[in-house]
Protein backbone atom coordinates (compact mmCIF):
# COMPACT_ATOMS: atom_id res chain seq x y z
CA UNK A 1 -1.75 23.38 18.93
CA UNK A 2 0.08 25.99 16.72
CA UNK A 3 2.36 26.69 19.59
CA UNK A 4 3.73 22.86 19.44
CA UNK A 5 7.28 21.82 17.45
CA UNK A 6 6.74 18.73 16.12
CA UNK A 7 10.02 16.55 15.18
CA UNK A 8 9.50 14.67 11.26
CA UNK A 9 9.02 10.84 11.46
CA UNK A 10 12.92 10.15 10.96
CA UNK A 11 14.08 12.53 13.97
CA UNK A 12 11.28 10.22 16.08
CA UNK A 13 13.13 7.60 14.63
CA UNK A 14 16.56 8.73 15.01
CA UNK A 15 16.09 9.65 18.37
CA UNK A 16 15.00 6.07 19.32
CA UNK A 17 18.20 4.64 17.61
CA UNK A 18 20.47 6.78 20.27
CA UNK A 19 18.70 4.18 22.90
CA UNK A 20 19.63 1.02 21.35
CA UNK A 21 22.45 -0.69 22.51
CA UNK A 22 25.11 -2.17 20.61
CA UNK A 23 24.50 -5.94 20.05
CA UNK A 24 20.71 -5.85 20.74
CA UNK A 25 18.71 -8.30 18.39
CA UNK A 26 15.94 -5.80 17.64
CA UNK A 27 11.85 -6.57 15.77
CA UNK A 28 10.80 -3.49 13.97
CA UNK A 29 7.18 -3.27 13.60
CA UNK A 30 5.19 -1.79 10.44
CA UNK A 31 5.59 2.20 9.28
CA UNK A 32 7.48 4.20 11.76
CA UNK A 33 9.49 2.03 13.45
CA UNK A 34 10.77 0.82 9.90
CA UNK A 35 12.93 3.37 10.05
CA UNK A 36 14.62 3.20 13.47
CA UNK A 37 17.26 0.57 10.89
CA UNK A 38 18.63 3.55 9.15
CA UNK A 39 19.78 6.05 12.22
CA UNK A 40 21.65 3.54 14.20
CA UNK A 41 24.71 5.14 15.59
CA UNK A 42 28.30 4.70 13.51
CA UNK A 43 29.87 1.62 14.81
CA UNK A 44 27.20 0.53 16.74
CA UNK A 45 26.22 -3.50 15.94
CA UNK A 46 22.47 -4.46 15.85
CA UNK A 47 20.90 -7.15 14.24
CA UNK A 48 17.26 -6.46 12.78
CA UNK A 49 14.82 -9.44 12.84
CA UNK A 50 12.20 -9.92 10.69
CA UNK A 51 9.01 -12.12 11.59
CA UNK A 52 8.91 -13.27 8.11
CA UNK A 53 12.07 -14.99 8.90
CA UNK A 54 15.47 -13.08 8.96
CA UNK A 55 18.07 -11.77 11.55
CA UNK A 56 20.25 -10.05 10.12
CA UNK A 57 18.16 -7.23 8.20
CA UNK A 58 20.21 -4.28 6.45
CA UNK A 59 19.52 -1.22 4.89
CA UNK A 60 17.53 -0.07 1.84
CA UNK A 61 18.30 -1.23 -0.91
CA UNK A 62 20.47 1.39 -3.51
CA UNK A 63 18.11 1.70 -6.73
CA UNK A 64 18.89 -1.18 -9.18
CA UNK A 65 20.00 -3.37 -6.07
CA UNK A 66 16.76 -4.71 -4.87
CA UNK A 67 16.37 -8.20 -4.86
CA UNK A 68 13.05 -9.09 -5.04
CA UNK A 69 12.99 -11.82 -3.12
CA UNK A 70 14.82 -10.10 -0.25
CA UNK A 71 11.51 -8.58 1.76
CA UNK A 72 10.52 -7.55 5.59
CA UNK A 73 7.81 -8.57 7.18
CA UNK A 74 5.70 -5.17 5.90
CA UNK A 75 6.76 -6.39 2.37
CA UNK A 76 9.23 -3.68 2.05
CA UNK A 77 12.83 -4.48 0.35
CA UNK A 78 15.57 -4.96 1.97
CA UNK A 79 19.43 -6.09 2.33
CA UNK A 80 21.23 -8.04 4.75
CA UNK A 81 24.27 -7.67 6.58
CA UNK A 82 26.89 -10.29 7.02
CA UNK A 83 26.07 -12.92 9.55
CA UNK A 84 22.57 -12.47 8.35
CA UNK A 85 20.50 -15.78 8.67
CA UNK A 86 16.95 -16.95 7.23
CA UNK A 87 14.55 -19.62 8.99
CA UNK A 88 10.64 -20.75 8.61
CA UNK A 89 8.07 -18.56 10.39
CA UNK A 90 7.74 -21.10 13.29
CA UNK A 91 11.76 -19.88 14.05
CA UNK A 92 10.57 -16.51 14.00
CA UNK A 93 8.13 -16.74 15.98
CA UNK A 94 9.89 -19.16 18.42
CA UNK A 95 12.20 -16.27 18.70
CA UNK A 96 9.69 -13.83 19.58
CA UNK A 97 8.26 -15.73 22.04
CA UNK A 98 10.98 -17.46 23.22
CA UNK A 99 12.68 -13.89 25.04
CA UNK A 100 15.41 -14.04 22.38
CA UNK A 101 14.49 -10.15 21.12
CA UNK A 102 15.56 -7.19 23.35
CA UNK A 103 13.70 -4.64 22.03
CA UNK A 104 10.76 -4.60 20.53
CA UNK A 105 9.73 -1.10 18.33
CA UNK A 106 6.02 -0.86 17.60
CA UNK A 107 3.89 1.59 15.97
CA UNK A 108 0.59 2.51 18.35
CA UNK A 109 -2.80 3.71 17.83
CA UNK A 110 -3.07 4.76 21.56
CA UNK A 111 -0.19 3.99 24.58
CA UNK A 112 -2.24 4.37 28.06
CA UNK A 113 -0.06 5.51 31.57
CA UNK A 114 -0.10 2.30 32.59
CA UNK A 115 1.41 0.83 29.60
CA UNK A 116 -1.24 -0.67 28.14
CA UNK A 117 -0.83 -0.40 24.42
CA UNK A 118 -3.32 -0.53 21.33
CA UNK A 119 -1.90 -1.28 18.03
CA UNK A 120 -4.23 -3.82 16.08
CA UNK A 121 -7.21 -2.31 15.72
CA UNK A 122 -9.36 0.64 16.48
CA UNK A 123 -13.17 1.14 16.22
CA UNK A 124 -13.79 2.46 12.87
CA UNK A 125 -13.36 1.18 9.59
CA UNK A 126 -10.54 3.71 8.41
CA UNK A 127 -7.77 1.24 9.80
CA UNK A 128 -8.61 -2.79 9.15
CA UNK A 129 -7.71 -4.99 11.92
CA UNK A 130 -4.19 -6.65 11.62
CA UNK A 131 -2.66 -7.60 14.84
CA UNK A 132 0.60 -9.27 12.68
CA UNK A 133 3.14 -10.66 15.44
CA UNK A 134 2.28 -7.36 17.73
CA UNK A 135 0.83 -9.76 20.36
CA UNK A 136 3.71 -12.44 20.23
CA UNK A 137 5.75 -9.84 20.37
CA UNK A 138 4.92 -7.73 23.53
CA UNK A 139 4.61 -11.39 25.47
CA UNK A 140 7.74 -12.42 24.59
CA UNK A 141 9.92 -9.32 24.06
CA UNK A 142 11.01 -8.04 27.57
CA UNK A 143 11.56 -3.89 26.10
CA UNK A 144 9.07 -2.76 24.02
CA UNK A 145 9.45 0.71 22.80
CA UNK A 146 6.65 2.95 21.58
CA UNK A 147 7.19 4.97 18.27
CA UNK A 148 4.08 7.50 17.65
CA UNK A 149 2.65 11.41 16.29
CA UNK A 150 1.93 12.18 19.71
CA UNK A 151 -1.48 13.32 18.46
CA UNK A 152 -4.02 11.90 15.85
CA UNK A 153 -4.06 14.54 12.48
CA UNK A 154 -7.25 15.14 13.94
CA UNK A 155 -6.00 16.52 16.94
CA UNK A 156 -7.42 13.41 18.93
CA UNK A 157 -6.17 11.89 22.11
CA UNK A 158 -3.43 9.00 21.82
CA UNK A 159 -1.74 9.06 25.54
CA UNK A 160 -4.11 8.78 27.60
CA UNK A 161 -5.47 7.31 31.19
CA UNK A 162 -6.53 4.10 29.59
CA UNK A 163 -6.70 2.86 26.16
CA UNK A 164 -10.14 3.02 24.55
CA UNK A 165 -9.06 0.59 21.62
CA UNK A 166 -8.88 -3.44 21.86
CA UNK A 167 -5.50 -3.81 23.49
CA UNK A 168 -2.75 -5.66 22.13
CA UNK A 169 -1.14 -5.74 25.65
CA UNK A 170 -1.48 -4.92 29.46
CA UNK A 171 1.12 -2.90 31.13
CA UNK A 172 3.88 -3.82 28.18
CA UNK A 173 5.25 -0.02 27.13
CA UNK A 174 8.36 0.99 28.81
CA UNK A 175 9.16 4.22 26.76
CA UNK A 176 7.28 6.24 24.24
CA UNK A 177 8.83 8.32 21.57
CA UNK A 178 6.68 10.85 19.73
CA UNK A 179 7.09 13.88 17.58
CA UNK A 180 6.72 16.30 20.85
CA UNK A 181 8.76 14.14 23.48
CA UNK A 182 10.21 11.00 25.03
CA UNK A 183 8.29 9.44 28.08
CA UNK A 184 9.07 6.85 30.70
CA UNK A 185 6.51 4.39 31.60
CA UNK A 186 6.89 3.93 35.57
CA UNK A 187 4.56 3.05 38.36
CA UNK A 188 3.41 6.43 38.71
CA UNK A 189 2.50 7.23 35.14
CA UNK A 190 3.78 8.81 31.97
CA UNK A 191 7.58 10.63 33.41
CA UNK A 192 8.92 13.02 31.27
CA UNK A 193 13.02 12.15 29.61
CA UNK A 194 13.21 15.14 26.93
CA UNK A 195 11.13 17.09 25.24
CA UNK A 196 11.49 17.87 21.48
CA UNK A 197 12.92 21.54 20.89
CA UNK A 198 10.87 24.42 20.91
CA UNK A 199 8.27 22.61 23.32
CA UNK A 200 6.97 23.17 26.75
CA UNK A 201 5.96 20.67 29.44
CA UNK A 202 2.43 22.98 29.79
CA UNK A 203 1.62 22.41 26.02
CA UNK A 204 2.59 18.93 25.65
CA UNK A 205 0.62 18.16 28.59
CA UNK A 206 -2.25 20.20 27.17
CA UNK A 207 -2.13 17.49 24.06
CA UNK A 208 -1.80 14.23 26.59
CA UNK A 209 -4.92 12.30 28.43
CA UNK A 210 -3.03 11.99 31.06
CA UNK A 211 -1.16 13.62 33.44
CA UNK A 212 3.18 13.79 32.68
CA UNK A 213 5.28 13.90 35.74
CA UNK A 214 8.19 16.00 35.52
């Protein structure tokens, strides 16, 4: 894999921004997608929700800012932005549910060519089950995005056929971003949109379970 060019966490992340549209209410899951907030285009309005109850979620806090009280749902600190608005977790979730999110940006353990996508859970003890809204979300959310190393840091599998871990949803993925490229989810399979520079469809493919369509 030493021939591979692998973008840093925030280029993942700021290359998902570029695909949000302005005025999309957007969830944020845990770790990566985190920081899709911060690489939103200039002038380009989208309200972050939080399924501990806020719409309306800003940026990091400056140091000496942080309000303690002011928290996502991964108990990170945040800000809000004007408009912002705060409600019980029965709201939030009503929200979810309800089709009121666009987009939906989750972290995955293993995205599958169908779409299928495992997130909660896998089947060792190294990461403890903690399926958080994920489920609510991919039912209710009609775009969920994908944010992922395109490889474990054990060179392991994590696009694949099918996924091998319990599933948080069936056929839910419409586009993955990962640190060697940005793939469609269609009928026919994983279909390539970019790769990151430096890479080659051969040894991308060479790291993916399944096949890529060009």
């Amino acid at each position: 894999m030493n021939d591979l060019h692998r973008l840093s966490d925030n280029d993942v992340a700021r290359r998902l921004a570029q695909d949000i549209p302005d005025g999309a209410y957007v969830n944020l899951g845990i770790g990566m997608p985190n920081k899709v907030a911060g690489f939103v285009p200039e002038g380009r309005e989208v309200m972050f929700h939080s399924e501990n109850g806020l719409l309306g979620v800003g940026p990091t806090p400056a140091p000496g800012t942080e309000d303690p009280e002011l928290i996502d749902a991964s108990k990170q600190l945040v800000t809000t932005i004007p408009g912002a608005s705060f409600f019980e977790h029965s709201t939030s979730f009503a929200m979810m549910r309800g089709g009121h999110i666009d987009i939906a940006v989750l972290g995955a353990y293993q995205v599958a060519e169908n779409g299928e996508l495992a997130n909660w859970a896998t089947l060792d003890d190294k990461h403890p089950p903690a399926v958080g809204g994920a489920m609510d979300l991919v039912v209710g959310v009609p775009t969920i995005y994908a944010i992922m190393r395109h490889t474990g840091r054990d060179g392991s599998i994590k696009l694949m056929e099918r996924c091998s871990y319990p599933l948080t949803g069936l056929g839910v993925v419409s586009r993955v971003y990962t640190d060697l490229c940005v793939l469609d989810v269609t009928s026919e399979g994983f279909r390539l949109v970019e790769l990151a520079p430096g890479n080659t469809l051969g040894a991308v493919q060479a790291v993916t379970g399944a096949k890529i369509h060009a």
